[in-house]
N, C-alpha and C. Protein backbone atom coordinates (compact mmCIF):
# COMPACT_ATOMS: atom_id res chain seq x y z
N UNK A 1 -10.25 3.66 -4.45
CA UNK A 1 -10.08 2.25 -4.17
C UNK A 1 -8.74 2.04 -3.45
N UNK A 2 -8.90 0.72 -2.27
CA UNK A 2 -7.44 1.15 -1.39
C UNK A 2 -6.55 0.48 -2.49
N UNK A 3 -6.50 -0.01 -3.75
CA UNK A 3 -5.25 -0.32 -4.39
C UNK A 3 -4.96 0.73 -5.16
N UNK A 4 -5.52 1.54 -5.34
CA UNK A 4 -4.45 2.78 -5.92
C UNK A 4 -4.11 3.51 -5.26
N UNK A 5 -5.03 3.60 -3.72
CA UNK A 5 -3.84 4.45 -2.93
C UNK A 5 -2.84 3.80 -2.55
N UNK A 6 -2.80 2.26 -2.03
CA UNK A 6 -1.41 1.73 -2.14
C UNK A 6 -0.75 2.49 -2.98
N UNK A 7 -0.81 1.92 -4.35
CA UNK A 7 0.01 2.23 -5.57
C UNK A 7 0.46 4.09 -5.34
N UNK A 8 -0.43 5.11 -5.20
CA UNK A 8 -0.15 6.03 -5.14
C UNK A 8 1.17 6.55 -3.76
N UNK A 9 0.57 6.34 -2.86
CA UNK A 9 1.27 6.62 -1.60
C UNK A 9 2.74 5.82 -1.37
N UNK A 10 2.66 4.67 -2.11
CA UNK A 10 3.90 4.17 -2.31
C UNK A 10 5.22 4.87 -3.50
N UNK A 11 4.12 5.38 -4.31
CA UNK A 11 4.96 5.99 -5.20
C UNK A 11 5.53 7.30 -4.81
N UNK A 12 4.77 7.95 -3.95
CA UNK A 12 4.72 9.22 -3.30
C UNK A 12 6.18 9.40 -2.65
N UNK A 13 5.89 7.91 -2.01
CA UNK A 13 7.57 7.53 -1.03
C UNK A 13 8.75 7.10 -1.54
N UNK A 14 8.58 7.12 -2.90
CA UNK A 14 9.84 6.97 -3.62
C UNK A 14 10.06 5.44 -3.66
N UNK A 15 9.36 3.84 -3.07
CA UNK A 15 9.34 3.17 -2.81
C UNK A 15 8.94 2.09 -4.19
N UNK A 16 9.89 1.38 -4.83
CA UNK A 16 9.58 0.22 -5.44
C UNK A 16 8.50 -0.94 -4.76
N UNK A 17 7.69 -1.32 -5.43
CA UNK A 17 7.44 -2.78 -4.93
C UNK A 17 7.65 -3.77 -4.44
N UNK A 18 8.82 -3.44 -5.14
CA UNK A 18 10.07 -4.89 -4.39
C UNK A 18 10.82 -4.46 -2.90
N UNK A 19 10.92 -2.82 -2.91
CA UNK A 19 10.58 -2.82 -1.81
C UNK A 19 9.79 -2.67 -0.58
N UNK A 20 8.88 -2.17 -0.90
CA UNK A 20 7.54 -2.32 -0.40
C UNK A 20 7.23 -3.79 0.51
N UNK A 21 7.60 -4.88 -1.09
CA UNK A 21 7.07 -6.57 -0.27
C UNK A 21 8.28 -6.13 0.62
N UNK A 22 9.52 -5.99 0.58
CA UNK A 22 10.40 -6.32 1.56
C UNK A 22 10.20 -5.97 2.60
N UNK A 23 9.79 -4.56 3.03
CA UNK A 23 9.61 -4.02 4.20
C UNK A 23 8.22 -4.47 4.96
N UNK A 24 7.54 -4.83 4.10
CA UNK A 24 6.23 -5.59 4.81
C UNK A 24 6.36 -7.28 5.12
N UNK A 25 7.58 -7.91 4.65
CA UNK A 25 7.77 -9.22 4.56
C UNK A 25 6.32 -9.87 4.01
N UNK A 26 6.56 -9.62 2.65
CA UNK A 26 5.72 -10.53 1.75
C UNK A 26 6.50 -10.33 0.53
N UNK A 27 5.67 -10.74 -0.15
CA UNK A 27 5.80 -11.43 -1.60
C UNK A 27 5.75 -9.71 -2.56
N UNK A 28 6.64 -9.94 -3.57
CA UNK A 28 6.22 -8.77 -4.88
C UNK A 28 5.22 -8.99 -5.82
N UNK A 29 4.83 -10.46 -5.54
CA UNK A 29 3.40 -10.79 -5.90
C UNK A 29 2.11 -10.07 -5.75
N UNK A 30 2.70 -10.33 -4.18
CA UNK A 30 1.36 -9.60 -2.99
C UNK A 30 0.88 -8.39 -3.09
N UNK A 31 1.99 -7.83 -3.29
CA UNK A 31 2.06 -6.46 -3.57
C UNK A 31 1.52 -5.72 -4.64
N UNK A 32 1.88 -6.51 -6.22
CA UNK A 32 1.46 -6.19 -7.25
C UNK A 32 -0.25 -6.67 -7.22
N UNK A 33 -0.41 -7.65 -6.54
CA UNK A 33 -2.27 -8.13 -6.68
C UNK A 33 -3.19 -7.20 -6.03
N UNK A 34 -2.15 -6.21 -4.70
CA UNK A 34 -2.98 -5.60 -3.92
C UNK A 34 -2.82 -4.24 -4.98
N UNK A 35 -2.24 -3.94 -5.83
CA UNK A 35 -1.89 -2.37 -6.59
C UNK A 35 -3.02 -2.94 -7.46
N UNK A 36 -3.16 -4.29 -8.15
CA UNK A 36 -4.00 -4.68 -9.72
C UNK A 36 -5.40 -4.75 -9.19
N UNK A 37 -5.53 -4.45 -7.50
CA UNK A 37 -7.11 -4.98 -7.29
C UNK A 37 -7.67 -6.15 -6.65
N UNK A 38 -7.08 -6.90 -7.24
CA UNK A 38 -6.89 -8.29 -7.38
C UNK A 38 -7.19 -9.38 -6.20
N UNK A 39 -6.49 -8.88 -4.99
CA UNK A 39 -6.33 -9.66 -3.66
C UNK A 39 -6.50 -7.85 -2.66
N UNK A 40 -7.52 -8.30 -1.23
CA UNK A 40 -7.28 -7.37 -0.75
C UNK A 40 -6.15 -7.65 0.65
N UNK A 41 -5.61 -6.39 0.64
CA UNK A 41 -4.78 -6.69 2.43
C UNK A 41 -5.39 -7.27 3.51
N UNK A 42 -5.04 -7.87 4.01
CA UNK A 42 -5.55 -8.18 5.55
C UNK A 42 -5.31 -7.46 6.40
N UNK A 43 -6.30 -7.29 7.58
CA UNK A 43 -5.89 -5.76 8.69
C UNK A 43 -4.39 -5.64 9.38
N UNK A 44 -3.82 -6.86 9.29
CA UNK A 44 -2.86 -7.01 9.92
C UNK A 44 -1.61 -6.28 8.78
N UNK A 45 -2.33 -6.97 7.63
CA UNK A 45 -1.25 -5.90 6.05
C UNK A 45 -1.27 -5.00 6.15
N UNK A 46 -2.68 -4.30 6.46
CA UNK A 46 -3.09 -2.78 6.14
C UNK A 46 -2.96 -2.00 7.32
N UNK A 47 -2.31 -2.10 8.95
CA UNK A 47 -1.44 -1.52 9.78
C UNK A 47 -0.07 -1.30 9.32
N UNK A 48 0.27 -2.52 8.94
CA UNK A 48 2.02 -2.58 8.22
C UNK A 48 2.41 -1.65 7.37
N UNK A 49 1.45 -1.40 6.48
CA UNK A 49 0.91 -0.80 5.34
C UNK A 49 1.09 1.20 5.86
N UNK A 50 0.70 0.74 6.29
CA UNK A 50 0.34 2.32 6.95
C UNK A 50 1.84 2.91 7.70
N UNK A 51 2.28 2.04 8.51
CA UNK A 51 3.68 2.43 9.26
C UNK A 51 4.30 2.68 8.09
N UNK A 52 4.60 2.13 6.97
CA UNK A 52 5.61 1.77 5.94
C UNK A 52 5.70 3.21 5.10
N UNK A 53 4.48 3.40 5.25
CA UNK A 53 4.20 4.57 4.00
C UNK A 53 4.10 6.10 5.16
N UNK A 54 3.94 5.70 6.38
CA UNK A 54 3.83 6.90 7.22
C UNK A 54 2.41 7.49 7.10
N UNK A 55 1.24 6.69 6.86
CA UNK A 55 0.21 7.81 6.78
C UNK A 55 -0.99 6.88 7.95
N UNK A 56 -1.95 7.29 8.26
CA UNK A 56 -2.58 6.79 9.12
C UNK A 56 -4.06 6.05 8.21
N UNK A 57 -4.17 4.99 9.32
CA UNK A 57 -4.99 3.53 8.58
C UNK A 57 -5.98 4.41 7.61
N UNK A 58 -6.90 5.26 8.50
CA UNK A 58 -8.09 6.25 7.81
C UNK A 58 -7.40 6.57 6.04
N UNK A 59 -6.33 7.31 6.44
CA UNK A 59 -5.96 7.75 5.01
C UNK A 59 -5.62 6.35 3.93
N UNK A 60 -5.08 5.34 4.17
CA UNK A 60 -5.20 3.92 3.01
C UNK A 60 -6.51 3.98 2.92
N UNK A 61 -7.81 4.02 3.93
CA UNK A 61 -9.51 3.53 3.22
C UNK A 61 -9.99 4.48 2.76
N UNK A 62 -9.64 5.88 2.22
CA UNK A 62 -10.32 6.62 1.97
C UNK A 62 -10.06 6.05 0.35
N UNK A 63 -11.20 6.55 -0.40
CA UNK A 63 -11.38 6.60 -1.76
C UNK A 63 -10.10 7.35 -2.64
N UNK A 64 -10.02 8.44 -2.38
CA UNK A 64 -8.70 9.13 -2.62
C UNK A 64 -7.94 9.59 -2.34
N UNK A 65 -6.62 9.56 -2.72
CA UNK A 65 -5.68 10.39 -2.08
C UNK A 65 -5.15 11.68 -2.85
N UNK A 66 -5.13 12.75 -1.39
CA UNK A 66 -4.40 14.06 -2.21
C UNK A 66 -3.23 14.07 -3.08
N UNK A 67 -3.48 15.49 -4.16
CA UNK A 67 -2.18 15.42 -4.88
C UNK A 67 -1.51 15.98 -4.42
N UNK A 68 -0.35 15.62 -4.70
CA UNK A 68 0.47 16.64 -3.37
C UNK A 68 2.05 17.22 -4.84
């Protein structure tokens, strides 16, 4: 599901939430609804999304992400 690879790939990067919203300019709200499920990204999030974390769009929609 793409909210745990959020959650995963963000964690991967050593990256808080809080900074996460920062670098995407949103909310730690936003952030936490898109990790809980909750709310999905918009395509325009989920490019941002992708620069931020360094991995390419394909790898956020896949079902899972490697352990690394």
């Amino acid at each position: 599901m793409l909210n745990e690879v959020i959650r995963t790939l963000r964690k991967r990067r050593g990256l808080t939430q809080e900074q996460l919203a920062e670098y995407l300019g949103v909310s730690v709200m936003t952030v936490r609804r898109w990790e809980w499920g909750e709310r999905m990204p918009d395509v325009d999030a989920i490019r941002k999304i992708s620069q931020v974390l360094e991995v390419p769009i394909s790898e956020l929609l896949t079902e899972t992400t490697k352990e690394s």
